[in-house]
PDB file of N, CA and C in Angstrom:
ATOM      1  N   UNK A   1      -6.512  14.007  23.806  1.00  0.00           N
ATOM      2  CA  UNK A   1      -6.206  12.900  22.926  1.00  0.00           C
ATOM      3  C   UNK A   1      -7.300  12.753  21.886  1.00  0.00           C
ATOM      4  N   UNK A   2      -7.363  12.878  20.426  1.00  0.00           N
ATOM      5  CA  UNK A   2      -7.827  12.493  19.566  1.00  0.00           C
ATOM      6  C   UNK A   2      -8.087  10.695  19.280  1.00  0.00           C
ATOM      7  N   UNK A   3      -9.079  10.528  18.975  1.00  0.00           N
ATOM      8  CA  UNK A   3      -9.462   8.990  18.472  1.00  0.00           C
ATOM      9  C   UNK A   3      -9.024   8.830  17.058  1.00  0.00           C
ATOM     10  N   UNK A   4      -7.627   8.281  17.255  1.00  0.00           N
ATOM     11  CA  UNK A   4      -7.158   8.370  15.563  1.00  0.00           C
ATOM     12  C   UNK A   4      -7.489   6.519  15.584  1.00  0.00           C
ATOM     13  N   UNK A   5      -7.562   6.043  14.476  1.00  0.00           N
ATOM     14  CA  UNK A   5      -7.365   4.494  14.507  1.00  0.00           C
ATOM     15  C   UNK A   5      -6.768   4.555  12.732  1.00  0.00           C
ATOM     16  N   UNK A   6      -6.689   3.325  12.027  1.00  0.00           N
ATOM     17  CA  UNK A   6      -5.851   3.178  10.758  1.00  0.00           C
ATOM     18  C   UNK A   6      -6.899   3.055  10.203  1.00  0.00           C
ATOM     19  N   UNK A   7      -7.351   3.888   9.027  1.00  0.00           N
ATOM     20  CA  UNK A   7      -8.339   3.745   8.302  1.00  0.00           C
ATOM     21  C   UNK A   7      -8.021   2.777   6.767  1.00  0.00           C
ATOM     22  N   UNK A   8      -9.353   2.792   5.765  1.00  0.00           N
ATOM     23  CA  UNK A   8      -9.115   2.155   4.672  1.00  0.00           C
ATOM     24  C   UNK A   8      -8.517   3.633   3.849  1.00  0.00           C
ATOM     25  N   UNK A   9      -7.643   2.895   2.599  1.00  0.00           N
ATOM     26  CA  UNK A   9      -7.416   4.047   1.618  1.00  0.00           C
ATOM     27  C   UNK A   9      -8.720   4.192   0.858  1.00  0.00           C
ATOM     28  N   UNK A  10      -9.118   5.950   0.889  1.00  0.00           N
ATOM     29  CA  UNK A  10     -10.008   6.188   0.236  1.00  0.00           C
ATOM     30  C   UNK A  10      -9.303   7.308  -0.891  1.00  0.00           C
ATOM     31  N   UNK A  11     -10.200   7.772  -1.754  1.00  0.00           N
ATOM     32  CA  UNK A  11      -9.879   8.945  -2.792  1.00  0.00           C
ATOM     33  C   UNK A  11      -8.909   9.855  -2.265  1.00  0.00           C
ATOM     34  N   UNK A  12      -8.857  10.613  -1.107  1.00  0.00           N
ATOM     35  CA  UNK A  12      -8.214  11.925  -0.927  1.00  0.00           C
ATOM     36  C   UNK A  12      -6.856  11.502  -0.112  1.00  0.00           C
ATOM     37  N   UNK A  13      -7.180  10.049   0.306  1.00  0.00           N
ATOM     38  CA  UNK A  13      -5.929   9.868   0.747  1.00  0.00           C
ATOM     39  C   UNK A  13      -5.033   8.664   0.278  1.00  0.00           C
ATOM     40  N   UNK A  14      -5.934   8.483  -0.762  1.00  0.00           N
ATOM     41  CA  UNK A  14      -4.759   8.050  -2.073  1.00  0.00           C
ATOM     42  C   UNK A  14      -4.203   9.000  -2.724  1.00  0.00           C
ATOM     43  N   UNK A  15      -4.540  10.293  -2.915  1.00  0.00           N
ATOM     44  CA  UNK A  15      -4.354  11.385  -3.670  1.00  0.00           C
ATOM     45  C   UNK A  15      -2.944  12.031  -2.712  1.00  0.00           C
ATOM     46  N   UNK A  16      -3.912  11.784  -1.268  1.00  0.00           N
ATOM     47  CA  UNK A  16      -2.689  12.870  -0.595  1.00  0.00           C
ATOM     48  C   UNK A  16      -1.265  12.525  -0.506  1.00  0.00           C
ATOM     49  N   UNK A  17      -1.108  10.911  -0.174  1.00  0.00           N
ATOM     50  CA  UNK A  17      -0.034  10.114   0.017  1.00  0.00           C
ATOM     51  C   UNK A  17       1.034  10.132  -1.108  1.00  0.00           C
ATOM     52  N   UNK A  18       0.303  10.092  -2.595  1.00  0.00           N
ATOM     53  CA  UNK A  18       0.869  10.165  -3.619  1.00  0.00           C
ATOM     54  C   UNK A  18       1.422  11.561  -3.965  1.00  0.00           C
ATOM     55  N   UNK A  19       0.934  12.421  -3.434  1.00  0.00           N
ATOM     56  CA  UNK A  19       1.635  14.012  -4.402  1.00  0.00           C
ATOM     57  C   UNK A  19       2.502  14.394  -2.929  1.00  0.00           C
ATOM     58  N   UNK A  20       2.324  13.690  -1.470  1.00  0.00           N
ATOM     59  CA  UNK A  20       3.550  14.125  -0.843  1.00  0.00           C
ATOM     60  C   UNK A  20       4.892  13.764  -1.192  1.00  0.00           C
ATOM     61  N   UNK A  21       4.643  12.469  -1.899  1.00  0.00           N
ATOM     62  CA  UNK A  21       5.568  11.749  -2.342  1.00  0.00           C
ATOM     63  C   UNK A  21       6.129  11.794  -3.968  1.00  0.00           C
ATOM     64  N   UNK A  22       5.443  13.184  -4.511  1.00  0.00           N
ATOM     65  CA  UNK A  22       5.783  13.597  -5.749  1.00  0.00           C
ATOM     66  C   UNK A  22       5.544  12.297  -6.692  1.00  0.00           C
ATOM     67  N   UNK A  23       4.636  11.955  -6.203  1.00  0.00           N
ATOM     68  CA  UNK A  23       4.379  10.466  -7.634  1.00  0.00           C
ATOM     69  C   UNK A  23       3.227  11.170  -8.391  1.00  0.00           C
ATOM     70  N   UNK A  24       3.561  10.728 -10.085  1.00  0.00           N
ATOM     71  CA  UNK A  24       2.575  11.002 -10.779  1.00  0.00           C
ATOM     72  C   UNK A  24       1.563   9.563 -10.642  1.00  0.00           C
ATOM     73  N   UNK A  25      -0.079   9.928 -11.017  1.00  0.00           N
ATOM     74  CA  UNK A  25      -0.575   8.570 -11.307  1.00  0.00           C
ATOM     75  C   UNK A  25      -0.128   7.548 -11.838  1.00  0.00           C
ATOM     76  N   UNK A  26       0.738   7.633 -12.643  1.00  0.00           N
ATOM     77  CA  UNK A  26       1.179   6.628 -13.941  1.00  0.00           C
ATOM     78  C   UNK A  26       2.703   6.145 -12.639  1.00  0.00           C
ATOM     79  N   UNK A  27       3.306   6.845 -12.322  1.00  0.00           N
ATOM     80  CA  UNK A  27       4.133   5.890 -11.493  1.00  0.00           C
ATOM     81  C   UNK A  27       4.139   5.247 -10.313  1.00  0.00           C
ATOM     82  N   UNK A  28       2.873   5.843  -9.528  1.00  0.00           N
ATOM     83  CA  UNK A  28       1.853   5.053  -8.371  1.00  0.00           C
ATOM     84  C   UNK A  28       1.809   3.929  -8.809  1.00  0.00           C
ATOM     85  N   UNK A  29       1.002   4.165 -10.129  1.00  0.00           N
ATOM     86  CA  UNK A  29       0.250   2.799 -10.856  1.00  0.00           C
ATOM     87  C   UNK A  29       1.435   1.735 -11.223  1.00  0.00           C
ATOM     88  N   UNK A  30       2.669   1.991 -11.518  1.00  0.00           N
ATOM     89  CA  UNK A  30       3.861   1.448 -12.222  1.00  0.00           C
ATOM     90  C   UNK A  30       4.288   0.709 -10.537  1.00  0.00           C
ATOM     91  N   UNK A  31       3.764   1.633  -9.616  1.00  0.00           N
ATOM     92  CA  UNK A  31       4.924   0.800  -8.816  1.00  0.00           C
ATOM     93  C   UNK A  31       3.551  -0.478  -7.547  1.00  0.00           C
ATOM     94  N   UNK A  32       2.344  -0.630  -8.088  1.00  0.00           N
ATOM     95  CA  UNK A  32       1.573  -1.244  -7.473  1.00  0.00           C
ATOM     96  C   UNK A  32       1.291  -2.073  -8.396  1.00  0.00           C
ATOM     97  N   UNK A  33       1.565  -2.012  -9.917  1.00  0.00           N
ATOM     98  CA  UNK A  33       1.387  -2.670 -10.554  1.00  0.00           C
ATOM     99  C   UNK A  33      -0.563  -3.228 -11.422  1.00  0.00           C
ATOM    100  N   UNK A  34      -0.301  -1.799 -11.441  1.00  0.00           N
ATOM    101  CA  UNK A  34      -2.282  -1.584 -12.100  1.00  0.00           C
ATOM    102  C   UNK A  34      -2.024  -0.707 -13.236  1.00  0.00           C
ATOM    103  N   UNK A  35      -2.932  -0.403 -13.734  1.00  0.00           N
ATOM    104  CA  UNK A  35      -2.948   1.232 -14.682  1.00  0.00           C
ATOM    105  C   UNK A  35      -2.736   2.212 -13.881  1.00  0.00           C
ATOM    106  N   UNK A  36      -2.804   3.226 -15.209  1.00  0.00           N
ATOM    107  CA  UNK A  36      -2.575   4.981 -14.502  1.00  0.00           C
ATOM    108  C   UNK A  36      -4.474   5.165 -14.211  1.00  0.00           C
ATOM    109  N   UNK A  37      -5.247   4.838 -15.456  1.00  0.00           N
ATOM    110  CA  UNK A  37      -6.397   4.941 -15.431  1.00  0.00           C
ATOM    111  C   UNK A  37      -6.920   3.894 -13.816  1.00  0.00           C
ATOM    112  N   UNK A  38      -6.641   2.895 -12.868  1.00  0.00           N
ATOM    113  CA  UNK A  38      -7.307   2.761 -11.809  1.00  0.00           C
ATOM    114  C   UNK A  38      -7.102   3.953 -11.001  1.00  0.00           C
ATOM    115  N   UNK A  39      -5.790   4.024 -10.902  1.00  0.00           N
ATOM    116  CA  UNK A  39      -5.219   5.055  -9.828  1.00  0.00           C
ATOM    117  C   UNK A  39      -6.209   6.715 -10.065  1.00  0.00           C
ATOM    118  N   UNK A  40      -6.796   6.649 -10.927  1.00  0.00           N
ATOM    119  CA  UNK A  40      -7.378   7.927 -11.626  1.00  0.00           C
ATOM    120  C   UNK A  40      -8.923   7.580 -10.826  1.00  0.00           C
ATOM    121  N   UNK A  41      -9.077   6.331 -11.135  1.00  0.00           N
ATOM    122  CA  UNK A  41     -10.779   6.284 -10.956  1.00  0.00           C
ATOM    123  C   UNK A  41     -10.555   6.435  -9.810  1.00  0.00           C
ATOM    124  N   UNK A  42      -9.478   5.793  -8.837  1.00  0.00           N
ATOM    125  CA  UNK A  42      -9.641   5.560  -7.549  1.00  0.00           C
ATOM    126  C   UNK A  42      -9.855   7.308  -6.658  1.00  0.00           C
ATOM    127  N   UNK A  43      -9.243   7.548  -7.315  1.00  0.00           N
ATOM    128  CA  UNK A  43      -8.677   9.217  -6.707  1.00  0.00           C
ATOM    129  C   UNK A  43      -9.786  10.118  -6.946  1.00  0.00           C
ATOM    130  N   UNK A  44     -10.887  10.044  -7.787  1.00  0.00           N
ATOM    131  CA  UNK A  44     -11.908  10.352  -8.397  1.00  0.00           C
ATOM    132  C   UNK A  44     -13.245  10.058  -7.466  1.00  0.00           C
ATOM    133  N   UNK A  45     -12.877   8.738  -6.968  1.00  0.00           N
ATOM    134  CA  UNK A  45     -13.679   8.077  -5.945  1.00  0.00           C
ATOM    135  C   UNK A  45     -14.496   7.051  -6.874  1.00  0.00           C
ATOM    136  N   UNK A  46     -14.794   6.966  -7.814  1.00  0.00           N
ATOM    137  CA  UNK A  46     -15.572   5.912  -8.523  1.00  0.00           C
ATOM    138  C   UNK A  46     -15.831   4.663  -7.799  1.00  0.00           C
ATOM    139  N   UNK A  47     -14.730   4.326  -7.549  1.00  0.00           N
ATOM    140  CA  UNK A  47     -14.548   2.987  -6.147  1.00  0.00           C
ATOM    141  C   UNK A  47     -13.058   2.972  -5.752  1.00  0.00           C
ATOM    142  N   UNK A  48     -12.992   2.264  -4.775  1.00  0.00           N
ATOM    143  CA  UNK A  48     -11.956   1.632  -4.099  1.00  0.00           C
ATOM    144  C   UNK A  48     -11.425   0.904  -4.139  1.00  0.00           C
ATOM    145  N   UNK A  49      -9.838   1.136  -3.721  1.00  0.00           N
ATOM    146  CA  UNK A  49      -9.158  -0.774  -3.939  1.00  0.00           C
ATOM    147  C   UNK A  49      -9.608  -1.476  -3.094  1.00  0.00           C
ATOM    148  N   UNK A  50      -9.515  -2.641  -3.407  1.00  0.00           N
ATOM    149  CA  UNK A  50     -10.166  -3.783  -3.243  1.00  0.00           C
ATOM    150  C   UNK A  50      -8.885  -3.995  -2.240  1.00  0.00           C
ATOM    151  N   UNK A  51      -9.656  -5.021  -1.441  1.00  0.00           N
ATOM    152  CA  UNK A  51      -8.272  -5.631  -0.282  1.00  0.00           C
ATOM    153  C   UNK A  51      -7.102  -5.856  -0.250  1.00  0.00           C
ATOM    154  N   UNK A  52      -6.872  -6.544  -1.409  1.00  0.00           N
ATOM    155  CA  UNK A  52      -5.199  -6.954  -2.294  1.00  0.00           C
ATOM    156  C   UNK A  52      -4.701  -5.401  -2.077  1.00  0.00           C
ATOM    157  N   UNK A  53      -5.138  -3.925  -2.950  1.00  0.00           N
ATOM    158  CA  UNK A  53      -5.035  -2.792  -2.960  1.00  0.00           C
ATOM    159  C   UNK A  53      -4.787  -2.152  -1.567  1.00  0.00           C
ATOM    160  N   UNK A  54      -5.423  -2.339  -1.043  1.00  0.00           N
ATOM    161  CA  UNK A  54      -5.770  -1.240  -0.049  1.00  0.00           C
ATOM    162  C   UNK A  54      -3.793  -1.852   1.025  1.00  0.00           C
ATOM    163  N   UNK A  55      -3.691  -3.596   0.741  1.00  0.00           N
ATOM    164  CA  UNK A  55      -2.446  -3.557   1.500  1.00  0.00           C
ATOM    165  C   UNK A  55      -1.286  -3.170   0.815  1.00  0.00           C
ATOM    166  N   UNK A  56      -1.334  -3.029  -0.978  1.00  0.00           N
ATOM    167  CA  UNK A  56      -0.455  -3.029  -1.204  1.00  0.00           C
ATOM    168  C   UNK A  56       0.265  -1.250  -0.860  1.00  0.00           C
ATOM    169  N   UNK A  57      -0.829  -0.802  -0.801  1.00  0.00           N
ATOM    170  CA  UNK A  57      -0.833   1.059  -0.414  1.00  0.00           C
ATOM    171  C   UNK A  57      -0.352   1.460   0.556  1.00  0.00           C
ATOM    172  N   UNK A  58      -0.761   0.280   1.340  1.00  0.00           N
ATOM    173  CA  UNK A  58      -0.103   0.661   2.719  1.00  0.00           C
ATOM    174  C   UNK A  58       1.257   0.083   2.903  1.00  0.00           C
ATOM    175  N   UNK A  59       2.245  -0.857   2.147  1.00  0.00           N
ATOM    176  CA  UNK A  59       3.082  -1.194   2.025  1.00  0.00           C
ATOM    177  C   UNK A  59       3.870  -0.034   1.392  1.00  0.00           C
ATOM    178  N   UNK A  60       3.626   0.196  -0.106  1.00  0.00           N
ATOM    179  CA  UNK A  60       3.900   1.201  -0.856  1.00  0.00           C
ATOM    180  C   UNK A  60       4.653   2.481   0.129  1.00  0.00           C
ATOM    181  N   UNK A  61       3.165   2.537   0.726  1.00  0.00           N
ATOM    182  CA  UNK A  61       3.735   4.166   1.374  1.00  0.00           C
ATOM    183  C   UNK A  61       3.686   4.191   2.730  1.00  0.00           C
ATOM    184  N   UNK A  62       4.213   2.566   3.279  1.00  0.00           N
ATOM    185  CA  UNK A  62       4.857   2.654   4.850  1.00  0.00           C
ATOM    186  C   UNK A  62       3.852   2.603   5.506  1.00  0.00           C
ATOM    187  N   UNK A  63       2.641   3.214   5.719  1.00  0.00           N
ATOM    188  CA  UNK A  63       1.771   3.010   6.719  1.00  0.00           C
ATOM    189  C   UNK A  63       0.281   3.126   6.139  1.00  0.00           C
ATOM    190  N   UNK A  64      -0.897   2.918   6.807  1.00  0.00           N
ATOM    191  CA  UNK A  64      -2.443   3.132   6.681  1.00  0.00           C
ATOM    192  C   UNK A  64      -2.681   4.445   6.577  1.00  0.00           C
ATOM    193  N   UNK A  65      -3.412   5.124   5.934  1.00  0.00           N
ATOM    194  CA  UNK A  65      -4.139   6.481   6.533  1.00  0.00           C
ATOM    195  C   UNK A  65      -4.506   6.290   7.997  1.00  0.00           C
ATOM    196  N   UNK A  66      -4.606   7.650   8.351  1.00  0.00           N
ATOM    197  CA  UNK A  66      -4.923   8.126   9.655  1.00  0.00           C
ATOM    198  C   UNK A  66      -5.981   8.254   9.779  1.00  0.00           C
ATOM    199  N   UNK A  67      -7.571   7.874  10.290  1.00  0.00           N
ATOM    200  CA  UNK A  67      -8.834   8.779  10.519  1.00  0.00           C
ATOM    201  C   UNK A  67      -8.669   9.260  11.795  1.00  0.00           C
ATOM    202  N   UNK A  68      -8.920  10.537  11.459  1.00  0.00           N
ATOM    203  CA  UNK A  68      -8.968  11.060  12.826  1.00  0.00           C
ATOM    204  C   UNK A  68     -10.014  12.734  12.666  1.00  0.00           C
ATOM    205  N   UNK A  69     -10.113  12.939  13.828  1.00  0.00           N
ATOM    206  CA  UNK A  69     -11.332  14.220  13.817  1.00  0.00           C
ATOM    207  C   UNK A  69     -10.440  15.486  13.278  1.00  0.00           C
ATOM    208  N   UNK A  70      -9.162  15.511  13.881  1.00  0.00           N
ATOM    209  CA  UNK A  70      -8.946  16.966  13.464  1.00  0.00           C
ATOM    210  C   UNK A  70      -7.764  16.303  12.568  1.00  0.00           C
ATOM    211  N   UNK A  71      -7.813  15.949  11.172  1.00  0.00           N
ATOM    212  CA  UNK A  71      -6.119  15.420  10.392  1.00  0.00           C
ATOM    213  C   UNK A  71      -5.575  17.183  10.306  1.00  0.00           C
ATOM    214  N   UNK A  72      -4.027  16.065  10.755  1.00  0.00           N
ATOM    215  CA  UNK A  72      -2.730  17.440  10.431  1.00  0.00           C
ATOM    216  C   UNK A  72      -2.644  18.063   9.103  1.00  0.00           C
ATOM    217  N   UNK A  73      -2.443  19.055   8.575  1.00  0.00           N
ATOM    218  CA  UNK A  73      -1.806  19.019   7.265  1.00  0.00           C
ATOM    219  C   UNK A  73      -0.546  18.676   7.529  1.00  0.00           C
ATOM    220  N   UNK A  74       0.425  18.132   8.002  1.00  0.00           N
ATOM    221  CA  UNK A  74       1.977  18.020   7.450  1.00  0.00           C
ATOM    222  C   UNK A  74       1.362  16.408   7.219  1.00  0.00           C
ATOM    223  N   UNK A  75       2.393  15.782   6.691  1.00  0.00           N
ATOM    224  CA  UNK A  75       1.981  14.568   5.805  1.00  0.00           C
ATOM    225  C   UNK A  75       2.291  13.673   7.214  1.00  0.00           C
ATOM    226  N   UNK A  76       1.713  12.641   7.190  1.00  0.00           N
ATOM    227  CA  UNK A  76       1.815  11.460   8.134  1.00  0.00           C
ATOM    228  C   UNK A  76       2.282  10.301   7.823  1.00  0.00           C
ATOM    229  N   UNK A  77       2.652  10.255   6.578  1.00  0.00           N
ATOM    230  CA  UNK A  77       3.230   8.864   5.873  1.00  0.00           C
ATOM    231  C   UNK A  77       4.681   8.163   5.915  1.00  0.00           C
ATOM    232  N   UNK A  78       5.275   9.172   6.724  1.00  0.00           N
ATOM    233  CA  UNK A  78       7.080   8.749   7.614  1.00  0.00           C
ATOM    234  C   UNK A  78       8.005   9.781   6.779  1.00  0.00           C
ATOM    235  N   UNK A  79       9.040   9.081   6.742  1.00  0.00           N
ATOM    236  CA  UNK A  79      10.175   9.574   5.677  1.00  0.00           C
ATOM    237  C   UNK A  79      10.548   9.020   4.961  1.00  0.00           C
ATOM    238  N   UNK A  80      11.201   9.419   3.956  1.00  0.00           N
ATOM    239  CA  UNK A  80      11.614   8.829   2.201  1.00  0.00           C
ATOM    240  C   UNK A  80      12.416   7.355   2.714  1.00  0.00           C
ATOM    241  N   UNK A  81      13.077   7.076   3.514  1.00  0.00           N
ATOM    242  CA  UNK A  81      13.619   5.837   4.114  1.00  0.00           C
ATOM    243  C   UNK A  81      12.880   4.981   4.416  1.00  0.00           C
ATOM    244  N   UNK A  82      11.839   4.970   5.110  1.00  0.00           N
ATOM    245  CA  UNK A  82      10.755   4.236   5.636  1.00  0.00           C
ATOM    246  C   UNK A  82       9.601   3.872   4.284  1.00  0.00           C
ATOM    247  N   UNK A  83       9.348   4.824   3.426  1.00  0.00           N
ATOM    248  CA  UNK A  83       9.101   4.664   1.901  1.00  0.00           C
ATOM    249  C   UNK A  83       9.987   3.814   1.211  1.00  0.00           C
ATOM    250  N   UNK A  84      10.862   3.837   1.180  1.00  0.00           N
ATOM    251  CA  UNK A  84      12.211   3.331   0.578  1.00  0.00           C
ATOM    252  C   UNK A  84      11.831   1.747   1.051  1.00  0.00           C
ATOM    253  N   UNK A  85      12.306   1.637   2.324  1.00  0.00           N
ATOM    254  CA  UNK A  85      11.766   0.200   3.142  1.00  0.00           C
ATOM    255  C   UNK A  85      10.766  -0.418   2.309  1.00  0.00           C
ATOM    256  N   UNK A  86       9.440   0.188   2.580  1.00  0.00           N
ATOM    257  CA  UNK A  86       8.399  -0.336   2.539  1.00  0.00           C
ATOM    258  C   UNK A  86       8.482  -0.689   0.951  1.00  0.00           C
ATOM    259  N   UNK A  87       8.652   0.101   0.191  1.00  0.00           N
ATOM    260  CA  UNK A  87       8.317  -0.129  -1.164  1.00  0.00           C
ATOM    261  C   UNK A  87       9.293  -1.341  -2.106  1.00  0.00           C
ATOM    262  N   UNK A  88      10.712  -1.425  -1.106  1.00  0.00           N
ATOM    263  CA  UNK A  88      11.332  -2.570  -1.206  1.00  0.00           C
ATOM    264  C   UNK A  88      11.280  -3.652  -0.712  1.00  0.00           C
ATOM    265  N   UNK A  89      10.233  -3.847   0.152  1.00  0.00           N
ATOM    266  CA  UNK A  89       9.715  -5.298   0.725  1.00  0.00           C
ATOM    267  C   UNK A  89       8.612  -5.418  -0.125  1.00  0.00           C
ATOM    268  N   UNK A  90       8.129  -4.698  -1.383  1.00  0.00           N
ATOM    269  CA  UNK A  90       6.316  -4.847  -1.733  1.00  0.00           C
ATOM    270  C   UNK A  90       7.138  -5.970  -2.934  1.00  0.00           C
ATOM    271  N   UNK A  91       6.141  -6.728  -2.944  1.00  0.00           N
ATOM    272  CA  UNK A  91       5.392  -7.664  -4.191  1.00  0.00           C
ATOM    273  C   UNK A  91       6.277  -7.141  -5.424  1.00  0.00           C
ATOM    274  N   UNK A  92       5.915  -6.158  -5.644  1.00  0.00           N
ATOM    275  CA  UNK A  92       6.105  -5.571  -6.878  1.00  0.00           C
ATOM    276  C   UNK A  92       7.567  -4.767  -7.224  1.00  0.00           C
ATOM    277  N   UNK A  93       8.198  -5.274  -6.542  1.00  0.00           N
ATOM    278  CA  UNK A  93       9.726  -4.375  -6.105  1.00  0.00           C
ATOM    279  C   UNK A  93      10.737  -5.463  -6.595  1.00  0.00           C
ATOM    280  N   UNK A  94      10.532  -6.771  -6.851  1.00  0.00           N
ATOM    281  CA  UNK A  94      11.469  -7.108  -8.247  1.00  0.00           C
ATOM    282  C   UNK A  94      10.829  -6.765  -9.886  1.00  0.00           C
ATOM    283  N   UNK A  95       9.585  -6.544 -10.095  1.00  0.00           N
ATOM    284  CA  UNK A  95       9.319  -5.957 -11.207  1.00  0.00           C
ATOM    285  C   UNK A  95       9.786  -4.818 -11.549  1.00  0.00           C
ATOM    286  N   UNK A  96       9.887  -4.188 -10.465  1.00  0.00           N
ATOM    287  CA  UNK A  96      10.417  -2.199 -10.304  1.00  0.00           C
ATOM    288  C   UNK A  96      11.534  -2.547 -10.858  1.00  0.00           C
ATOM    289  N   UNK A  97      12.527  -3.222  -9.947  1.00  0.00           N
ATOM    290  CA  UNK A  97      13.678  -3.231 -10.399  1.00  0.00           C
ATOM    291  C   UNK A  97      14.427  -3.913 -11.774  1.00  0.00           C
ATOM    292  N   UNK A  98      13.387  -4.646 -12.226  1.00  0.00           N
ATOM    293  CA  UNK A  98      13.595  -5.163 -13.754  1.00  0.00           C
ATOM    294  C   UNK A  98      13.198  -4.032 -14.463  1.00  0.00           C
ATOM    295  N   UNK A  99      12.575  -3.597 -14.349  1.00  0.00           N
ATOM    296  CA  UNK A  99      12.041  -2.257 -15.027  1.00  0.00           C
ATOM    297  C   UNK A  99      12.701  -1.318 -15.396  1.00  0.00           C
ATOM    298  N   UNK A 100      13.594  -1.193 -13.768  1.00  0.00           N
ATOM    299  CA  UNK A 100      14.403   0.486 -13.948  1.00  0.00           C
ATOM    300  C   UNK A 100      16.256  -0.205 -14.762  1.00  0.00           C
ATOM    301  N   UNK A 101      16.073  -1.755 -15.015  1.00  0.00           N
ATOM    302  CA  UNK A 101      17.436  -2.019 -15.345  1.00  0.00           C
ATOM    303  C   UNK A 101      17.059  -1.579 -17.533  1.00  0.00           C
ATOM    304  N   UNK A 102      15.652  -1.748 -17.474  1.00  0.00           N
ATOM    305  CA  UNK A 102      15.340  -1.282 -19.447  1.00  0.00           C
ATOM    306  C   UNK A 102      15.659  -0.195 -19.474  1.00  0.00           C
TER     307      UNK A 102
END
């Protein structure tokens, strides 16, 4: 048994979550409701989201990062349904949808 627990979103796994999920920066950013340029610094590592951030990420994309000693490569973030879910209960998911009606 590995010691996995739910970590904070950092750079590589803001990065990773987003390109399993074929999002460009600019539509990460569109659907959390920041710039393309945070999502850039963030991924860069410059700093981190801030608390508000770090839940809306984990809403966004269904679950927390994983820390753990040995991470999988296959993605850990669920399936496009459970994405789907999550990203339609977020904050920002009647803006989305005013958005995608322009």
């Amino acid at each position: 048994m590995s010691a996995e627990k739910l970590g904070p979103w950092d750079a590589e796994s803001i990065r990773r979550a987003r390109k399993a999920r074929g999002l460009t920066q600019a539509e990460l950013a569109e659907g959390l409701g920041c710039r393309q340029q945070t999502i850039s610094e963030w991924e860069l590592g410059m700093y981190g989201p801030k608390n508000a951030y770090q839940k809306l990420l984990t809403m966004f994309f269904g679950s927390a990062p994983v820390v753990a000693e040995n991470v999988p490569s296959q993605s850990v973030w669920g399936n496009d349904s459970e994405v789907a879910a999550a990203a339609l209960s977020s904050p920002t998911s009647s803006a989305l949808a005013a958005a995608e009606k322009n």
